[in-house]
Protein backbone atom coordinates (compact mmCIF):
# COMPACT_ATOMS: atom_id res chain seq x y z
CA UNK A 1 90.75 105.05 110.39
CA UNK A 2 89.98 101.18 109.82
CA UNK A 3 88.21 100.21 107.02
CA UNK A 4 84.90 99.55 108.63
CA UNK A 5 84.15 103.06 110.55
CA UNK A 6 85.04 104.39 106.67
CA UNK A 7 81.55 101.70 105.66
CA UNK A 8 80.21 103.95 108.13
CA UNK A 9 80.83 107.01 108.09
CA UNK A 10 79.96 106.56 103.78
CA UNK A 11 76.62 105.27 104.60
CA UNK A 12 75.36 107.41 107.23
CA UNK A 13 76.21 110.59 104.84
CA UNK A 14 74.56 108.80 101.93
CA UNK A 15 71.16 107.63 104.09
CA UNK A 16 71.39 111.03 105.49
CA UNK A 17 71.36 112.58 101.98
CA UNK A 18 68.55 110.50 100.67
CA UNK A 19 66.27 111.20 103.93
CA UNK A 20 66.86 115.40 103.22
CA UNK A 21 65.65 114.41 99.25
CA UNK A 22 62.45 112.33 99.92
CA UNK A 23 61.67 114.55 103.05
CA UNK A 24 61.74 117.61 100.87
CA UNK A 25 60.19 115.71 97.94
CA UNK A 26 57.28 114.96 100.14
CA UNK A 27 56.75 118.06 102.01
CA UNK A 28 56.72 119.18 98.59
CA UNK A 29 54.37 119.68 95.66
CA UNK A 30 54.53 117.92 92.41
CA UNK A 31 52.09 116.45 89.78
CA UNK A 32 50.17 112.95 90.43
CA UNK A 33 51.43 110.67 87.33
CA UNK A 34 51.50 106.99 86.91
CA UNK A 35 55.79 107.81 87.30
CA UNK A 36 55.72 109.41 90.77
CA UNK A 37 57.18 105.65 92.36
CA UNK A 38 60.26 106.49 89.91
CA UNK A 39 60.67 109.57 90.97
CA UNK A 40 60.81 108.51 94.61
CA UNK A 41 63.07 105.55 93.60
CA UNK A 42 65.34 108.21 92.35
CA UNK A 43 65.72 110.12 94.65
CA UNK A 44 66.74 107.47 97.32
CA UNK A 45 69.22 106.05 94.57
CA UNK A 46 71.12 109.39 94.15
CA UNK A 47 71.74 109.84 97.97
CA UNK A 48 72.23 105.98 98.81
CA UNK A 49 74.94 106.30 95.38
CA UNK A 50 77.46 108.65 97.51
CA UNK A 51 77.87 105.76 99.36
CA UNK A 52 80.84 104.36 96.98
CA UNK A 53 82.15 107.96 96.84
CA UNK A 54 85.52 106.99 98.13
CA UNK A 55 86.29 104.01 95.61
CA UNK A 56 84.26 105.41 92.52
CA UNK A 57 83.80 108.59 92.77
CA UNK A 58 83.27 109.44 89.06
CA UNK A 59 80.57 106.66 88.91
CA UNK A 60 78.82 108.42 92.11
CA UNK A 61 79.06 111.92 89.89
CA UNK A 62 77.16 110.37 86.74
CA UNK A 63 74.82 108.80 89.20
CA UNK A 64 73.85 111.21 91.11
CA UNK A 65 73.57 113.61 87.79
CA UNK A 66 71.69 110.98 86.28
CA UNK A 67 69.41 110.77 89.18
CA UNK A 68 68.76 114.57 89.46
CA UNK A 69 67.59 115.00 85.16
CA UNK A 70 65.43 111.53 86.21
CA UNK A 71 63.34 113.10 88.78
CA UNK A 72 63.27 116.89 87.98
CA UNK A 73 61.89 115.66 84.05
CA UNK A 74 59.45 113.25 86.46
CA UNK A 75 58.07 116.60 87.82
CA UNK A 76 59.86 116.53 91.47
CA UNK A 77 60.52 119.90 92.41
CA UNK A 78 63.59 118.59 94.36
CA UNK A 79 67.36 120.64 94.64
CA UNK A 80 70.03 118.12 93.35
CA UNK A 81 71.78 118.45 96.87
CA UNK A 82 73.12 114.63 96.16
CA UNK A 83 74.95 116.02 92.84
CA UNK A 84 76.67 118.58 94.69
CA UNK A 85 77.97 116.17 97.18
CA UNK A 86 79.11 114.08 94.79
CA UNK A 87 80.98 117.38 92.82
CA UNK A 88 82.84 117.52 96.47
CA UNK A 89 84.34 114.44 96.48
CA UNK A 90 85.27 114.13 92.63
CA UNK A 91 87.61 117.23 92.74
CA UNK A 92 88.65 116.32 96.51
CA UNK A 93 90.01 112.91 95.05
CA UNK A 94 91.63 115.13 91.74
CA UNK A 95 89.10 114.60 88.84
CA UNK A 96 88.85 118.57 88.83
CA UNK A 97 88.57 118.03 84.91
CA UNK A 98 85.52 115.80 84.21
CA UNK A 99 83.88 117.48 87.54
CA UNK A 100 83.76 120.46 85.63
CA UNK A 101 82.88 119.30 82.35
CA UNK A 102 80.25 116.93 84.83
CA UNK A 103 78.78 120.13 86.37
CA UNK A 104 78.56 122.52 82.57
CA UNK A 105 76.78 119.14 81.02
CA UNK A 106 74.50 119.18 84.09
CA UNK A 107 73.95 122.99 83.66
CA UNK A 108 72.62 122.74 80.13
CA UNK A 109 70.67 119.35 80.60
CA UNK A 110 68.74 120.53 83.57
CA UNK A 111 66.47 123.08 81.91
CA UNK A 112 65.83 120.22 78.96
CA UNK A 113 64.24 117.85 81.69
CA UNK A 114 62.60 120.80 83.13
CA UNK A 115 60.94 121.28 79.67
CA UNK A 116 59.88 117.98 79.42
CA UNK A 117 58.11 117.27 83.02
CA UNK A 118 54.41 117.12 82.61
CA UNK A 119 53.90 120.84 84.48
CA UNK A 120 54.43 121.70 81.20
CA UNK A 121 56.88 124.35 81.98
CA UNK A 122 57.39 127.56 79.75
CA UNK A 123 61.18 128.19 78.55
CA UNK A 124 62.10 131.24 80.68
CA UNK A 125 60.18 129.82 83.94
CA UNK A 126 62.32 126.14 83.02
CA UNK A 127 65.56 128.25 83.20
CA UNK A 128 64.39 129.68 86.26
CA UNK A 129 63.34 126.67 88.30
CA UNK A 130 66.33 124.95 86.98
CA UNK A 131 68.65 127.64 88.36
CA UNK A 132 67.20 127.02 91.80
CA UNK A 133 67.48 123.21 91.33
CA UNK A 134 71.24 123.72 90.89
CA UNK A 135 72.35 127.11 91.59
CA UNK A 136 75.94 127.56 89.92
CA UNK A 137 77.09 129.55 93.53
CA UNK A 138 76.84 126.40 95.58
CA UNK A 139 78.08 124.23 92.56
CA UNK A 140 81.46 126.48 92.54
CA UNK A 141 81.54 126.36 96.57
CA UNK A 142 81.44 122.40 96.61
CA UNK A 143 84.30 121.95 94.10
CA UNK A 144 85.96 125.15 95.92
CA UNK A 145 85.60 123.15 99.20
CA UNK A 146 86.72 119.30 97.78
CA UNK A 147 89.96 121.29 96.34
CA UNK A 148 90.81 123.15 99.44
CA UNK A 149 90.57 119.81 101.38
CA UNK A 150 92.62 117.75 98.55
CA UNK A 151 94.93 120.43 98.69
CA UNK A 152 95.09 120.53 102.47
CA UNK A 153 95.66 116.79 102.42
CA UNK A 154 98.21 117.03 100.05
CA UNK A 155 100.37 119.53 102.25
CA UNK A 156 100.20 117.34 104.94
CA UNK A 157 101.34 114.37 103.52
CA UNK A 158 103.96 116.77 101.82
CA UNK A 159 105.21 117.58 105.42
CA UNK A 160 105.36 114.34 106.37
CA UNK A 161 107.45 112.89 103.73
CA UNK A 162 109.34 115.59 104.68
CA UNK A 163 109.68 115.08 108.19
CA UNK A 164 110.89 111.35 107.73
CA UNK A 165 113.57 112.69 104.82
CA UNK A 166 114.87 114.73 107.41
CA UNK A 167 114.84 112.06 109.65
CA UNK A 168 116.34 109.72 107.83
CA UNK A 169 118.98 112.58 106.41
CA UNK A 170 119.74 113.05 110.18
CA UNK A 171 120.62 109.14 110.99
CA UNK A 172 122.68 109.59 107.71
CA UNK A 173 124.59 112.10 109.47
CA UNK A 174 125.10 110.57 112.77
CA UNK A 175 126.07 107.42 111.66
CA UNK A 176 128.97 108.76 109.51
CA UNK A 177 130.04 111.00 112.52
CA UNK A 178 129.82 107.68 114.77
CA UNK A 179 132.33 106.08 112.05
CA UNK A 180 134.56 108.93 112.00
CA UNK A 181 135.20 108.89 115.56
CA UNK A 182 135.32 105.21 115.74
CA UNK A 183 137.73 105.26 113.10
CA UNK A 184 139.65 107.84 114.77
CA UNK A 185 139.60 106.50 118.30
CA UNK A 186 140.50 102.67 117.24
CA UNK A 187 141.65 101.93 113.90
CA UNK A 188 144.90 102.70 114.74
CA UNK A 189 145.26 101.63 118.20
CA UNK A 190 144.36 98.05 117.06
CA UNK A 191 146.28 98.52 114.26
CA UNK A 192 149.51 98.61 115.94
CA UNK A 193 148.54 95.51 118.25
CA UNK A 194 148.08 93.68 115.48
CA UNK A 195 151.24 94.94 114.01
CA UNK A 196 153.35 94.28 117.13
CA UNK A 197 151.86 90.74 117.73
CA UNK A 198 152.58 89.91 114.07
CA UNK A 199 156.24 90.80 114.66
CA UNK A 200 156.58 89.19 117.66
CA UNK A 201 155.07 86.20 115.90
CA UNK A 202 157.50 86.50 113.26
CA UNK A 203 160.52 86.64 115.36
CA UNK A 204 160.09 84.08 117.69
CA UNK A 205 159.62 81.60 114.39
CA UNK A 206 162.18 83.55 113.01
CA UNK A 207 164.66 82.42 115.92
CA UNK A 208 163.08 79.00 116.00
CA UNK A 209 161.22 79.62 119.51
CA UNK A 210 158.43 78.05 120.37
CA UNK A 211 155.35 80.64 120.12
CA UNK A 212 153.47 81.26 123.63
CA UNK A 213 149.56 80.63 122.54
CA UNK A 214 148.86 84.01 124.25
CA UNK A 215 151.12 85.73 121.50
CA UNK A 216 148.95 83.62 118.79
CA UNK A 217 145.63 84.24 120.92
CA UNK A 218 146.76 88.25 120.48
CA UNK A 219 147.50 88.16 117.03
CA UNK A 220 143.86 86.11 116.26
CA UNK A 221 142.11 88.87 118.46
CA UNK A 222 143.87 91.75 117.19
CA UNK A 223 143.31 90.56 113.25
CA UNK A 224 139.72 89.90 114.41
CA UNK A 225 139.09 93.10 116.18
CA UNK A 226 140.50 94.90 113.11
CA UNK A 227 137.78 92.77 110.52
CA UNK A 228 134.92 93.16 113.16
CA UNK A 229 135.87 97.11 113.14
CA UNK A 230 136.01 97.48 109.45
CA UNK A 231 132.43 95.63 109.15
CA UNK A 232 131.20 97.95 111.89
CA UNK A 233 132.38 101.15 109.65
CA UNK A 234 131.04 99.21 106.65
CA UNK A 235 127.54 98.95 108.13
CA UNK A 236 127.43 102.22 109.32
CA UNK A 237 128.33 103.82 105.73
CA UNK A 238 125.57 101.14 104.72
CA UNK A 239 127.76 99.27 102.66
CA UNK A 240 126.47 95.16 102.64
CA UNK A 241 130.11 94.19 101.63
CA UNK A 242 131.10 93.14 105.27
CA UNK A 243 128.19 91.97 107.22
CA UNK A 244 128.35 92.13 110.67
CA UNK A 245 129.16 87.95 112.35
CA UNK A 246 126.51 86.23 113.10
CA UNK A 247 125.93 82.18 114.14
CA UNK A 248 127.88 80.98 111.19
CA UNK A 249 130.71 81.91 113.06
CA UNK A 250 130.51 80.65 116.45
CA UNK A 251 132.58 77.76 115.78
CA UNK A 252 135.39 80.09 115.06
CA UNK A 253 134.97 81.82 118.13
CA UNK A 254 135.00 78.71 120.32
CA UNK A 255 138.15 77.82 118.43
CA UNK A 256 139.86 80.78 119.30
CA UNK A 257 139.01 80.14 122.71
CA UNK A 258 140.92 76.84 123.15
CA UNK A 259 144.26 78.65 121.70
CA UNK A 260 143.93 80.39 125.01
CA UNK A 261 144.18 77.26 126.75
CA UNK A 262 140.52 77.13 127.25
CA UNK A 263 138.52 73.57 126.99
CA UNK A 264 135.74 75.29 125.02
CA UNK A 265 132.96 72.58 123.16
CA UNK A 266 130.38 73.61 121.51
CA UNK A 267 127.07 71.97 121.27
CA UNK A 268 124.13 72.25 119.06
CA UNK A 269 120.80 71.12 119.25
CA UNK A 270 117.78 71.08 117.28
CA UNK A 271 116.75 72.00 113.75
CA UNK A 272 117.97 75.54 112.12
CA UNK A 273 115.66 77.39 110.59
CA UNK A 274 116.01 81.12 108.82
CA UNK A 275 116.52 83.38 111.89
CA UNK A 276 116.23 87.02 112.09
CA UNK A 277 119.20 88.99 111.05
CA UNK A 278 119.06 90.94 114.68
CA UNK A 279 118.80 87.79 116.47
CA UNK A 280 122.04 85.95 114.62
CA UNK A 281 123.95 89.37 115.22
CA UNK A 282 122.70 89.35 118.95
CA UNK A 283 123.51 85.52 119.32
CA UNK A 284 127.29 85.97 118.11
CA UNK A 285 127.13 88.66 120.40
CA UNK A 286 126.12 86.68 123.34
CA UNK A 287 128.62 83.92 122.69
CA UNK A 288 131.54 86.34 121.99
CA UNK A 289 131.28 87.86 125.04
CA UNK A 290 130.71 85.42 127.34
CA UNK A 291 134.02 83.25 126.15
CA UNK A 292 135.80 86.98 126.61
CA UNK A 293 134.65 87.10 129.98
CA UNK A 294 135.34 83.98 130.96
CA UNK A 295 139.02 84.58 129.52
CA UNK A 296 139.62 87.42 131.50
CA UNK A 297 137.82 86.74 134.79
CA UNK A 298 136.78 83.59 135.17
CA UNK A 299 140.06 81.72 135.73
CA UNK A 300 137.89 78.42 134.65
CA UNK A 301 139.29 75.55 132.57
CA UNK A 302 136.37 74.13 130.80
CA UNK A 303 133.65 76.24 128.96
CA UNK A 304 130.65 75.12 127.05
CA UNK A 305 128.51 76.61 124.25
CA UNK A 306 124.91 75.30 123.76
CA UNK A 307 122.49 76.51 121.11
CA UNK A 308 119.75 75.27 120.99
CA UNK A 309 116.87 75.81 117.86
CA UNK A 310 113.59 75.78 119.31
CA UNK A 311 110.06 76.33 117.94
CA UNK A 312 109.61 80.21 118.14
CA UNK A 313 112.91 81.08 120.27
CA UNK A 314 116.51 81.00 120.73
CA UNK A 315 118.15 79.74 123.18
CA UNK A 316 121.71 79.97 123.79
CA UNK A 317 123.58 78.84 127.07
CA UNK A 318 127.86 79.07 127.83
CA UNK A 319 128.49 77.81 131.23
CA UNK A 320 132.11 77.77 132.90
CA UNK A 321 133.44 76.36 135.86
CA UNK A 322 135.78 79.41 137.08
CA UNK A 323 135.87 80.51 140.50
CA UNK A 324 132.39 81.90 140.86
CA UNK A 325 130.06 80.67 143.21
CA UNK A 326 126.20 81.44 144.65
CA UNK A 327 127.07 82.99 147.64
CA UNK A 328 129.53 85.89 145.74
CA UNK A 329 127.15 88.48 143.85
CA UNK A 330 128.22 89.12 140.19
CA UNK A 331 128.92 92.45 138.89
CA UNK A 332 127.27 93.79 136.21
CA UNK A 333 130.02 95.06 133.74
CA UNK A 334 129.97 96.67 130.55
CA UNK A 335 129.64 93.22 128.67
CA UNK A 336 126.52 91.72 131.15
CA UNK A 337 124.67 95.40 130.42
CA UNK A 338 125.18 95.22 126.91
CA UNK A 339 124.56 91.68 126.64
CA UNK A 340 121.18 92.21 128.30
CA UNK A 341 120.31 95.49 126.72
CA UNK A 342 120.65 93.77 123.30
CA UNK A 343 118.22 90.38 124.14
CA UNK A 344 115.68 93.33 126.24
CA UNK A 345 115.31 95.59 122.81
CA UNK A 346 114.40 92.05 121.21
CA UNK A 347 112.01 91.12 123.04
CA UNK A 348 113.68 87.74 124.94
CA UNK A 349 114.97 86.90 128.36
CA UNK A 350 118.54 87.04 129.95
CA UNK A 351 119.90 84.97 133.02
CA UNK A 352 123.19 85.54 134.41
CA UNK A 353 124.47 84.39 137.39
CA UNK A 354 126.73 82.08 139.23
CA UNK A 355 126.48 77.88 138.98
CA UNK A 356 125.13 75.89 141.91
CA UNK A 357 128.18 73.69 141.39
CA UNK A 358 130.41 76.31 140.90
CA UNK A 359 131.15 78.56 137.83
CA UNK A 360 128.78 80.93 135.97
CA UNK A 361 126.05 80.69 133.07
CA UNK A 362 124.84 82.84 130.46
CA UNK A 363 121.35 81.85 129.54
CA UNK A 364 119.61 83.98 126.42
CA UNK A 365 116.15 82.94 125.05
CA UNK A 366 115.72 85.16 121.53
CA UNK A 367 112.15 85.28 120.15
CA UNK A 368 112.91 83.83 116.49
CA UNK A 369 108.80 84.87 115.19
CA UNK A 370 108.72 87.86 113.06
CA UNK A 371 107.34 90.75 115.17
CA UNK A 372 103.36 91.45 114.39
C-alpha cells in the first residue's frame, strides 16, 4: 500500500469519526453556555486527531482523551467513540502498557469532568453518565481487537521470514550438492590432463625437443580449466577468495589464443566505468567462448576482440574469418545457447551469425545501468 492511499484511508476514518461526534452532539441535548463553540471545536479535534494514528499513535491517545474530559466537563452528552479508536491502534502498534494505564486514568477522570459540567450533576448520576460515555466493555473489546490484529500481523510476518529462511536454507543446499557433483564429475578428469600435458611438457624439454604449441595450448587450458573450476566450487560454497574472471582478464584469454596459432588482437574502445559484477562475468564469458569456438570450428586465421564502453551498455564484438559464410545456416550449440541465455537474463541483445565477407561475429550489447 503506497504511502498516499495510507493519507487516505487515515483521513477518511478520522473525518468519518468526527462527523458520528458532532452529528450525535447535535441531535443531542446539552446546556446553552457561552463554551458550547469549544465544545464543538472539540469534538471535531478528537476525530480529525486519529488522523496521525499510524506515526503517533500515543499522541492521538492523549488527544483524543484530552478531547473527550474537554467536552463531557463542557456539558456535551457525547460517547468518547474517538478515544476508543485511538485505544485500537495504540495496543495494535504494541503500547499495550500506557494504553492501559491511558484507559484506568481516563476511567477515573471522566466522572471528575462530569462533576464539573454546568448540569450540575449529582455524584452517583456523574458515575452513571460517565459509565455510558465510556463503557469499560467496549474499552476492553478495542484493545482486545488492536492486539488480535498486532498479533495476527506479527504471525504473518513470522511466516514469512520463515518462508525466505527456508528458501534461502534450500539454495544453501543445492548449491553444495551442485559442487559435489561438479567436483566429482571433473576435478579429476581435468586433473589428469593437466597432469599428462605437464609431463609431456617436461619431457620433450627434457630431451631437448622443440614443444608443439598445441601441447603448451593444452597445458594453459588444462591449468586454466582447473583455476576456473576451483573458483566455480569457491562461489558456490560462497567463499569470495576466488572470484569468478571477469574483463580484467580478457587480455589473457586473447593471449592464449595466439599460442594456438591464432592471430587474435584485441581492441578497446571508449572510457571504463564501474560495471556490474554480472555483466563483467557475462562479458568474459562471451569472449571466452567465442575464441573456443573459433579454435575448434572455425578453421580461421585471424580473430578480433572489440569492447567497446558505451554510455549505458556494453558492447562486445569477436569476428573471425573461418570458413563460414551467409548462405550456410549456423548451428546453435551448447556455447551460442548459453552465450545467449546469459546476455537474455540481463536484459541485452545477442547477434550471431555468419560475415558478409566471410567468417562469423559475435555481437553482445550488455545494459551497464543498475536495474530500477
Amino acid at each position: 500500500m503506497s504511502r498516499g492511499r495510507i493519507a487516505v484511508s487515515d483521513w477518511a476514518i478520522a473525518v468519518g469519526v468526527a462527523a458520528m461526534l458532532l452529528f450525535s452532539a447535535l441531535s443531542g441535548h446539552h446546556p446553552a453556555t457561552n463554551f458550547a463553540p469549544l465544545g464543538y471545536v472539540l469534538l471535531t479535534a478528537g476525530g480529525l486527531a486519529l488522523a496521525a494514528r499510524r506515526w503517533a499513535p500515543i499522541t492521538v491517545l492523549a488527544v483524543t482523551a484530552a478531547c473527550a474530559l474537554g467536552y463531557q466537563a463542557i456539558g456535551f452528552d457525547v460517547p468518547a467513540v474517538a478515544y476508543l479508536f485511538a485505544v485500537y491502534f495504540a495496543v495494535r502498534a504494541g503500547h499495550r502498557v500506557v494504553a492501559v494505564a491511558g484507559s484506568v486514568i481516563m476511567l477515573a477522570a471522566l466522572p471528575l469532568a462530569l462533576l464539573l459540567s454546568p448540569r450540575g450533576l449529582p455524584v452517583g448520576e456523574a458515575f452513571t453518565q460517565a459509565r455510558d460515555a465510556l463503557q469499560l466493555a467496549w474499552l476492553i473489546a478495542a484493545g482486545a481487537a488492536g492486539e488480535a490484529l498486532r498479533q495476527a500481523e506479527h504471525r504473518a510476518d513470522e511466516a514469512e521470514r520463515t518462508r525466505e529462511e527456508t528458501a534461502l536454507r534450500r539454495a544453501d543446499e543445492e548449491r553444495l550438492h551442485i559442487a559435489r557433483e561438479l567436483h566429482d564429475s571433473l576435478t579429476h578428469q581435468i586433473s589428469v590432463i593437466k597432469v599428462q600435458a605437464e609431463v609431456a611438457v617436461h619431457l620433450a624439454r627434457k630431451r631437448g625437443e622443440q614443444v608443439p604449441d598445441a601441447l603448451l595450448a593444452i597445458r594453459e587450458a588444462g591449468r586454466e580449466a582447473a583455476r576456473e573450476l576451483r573458483a566455480t566450487l569457491e562461489a558456490l560454497r560462497d567463499d569470495d577468495k576466488n572470484p569468478p574472471h571477469g574483463l580484467d582478464h580478457v587480455p589473457e584469454l586473447v593471449q592464449r589464443a595466439r599460442t594456438t596459432g591464432l592471430d587474435a588482437t584485441l581492441t578497446i574502445e571508449g572510457h571504463r566505468n564501474d560495471v556490474p559484477a554480472a555483466v563483467d562475468r557475462t562479458a568474459y564469458r562471451i569472449v571466452q567462448e567465442s575464441l573456443t569456438n573459433i579454435a575448434r570450428h572455425a578453421a580461421a586465421a585471424t580473430a578480433s576482440v572489440r569492447i567497446d564502453y558505451r554510455p549505458g551498455a556494453l558492447v562486445i564484438q569477436v569476428d573471425d574469418d573461418g570458413s563460414a559464410t551467409p548462405d550456410t545456416a549456423p548451428v546453435p550449440g551448447v556455447g551460442l545457447l548459453g552465450m545467449r541465455e546469459r546476455v537474455t537474463a540481463l536484459g541485452g541483445d545477442l547477434r550471431a551469425a555468419p560475415r558478409s565477407e566471410g567468417g562469423f561475429t559475435v555481437q553482445a550489447e550488455l545494459p551497464v545501468d543498475p536495474a530500477p
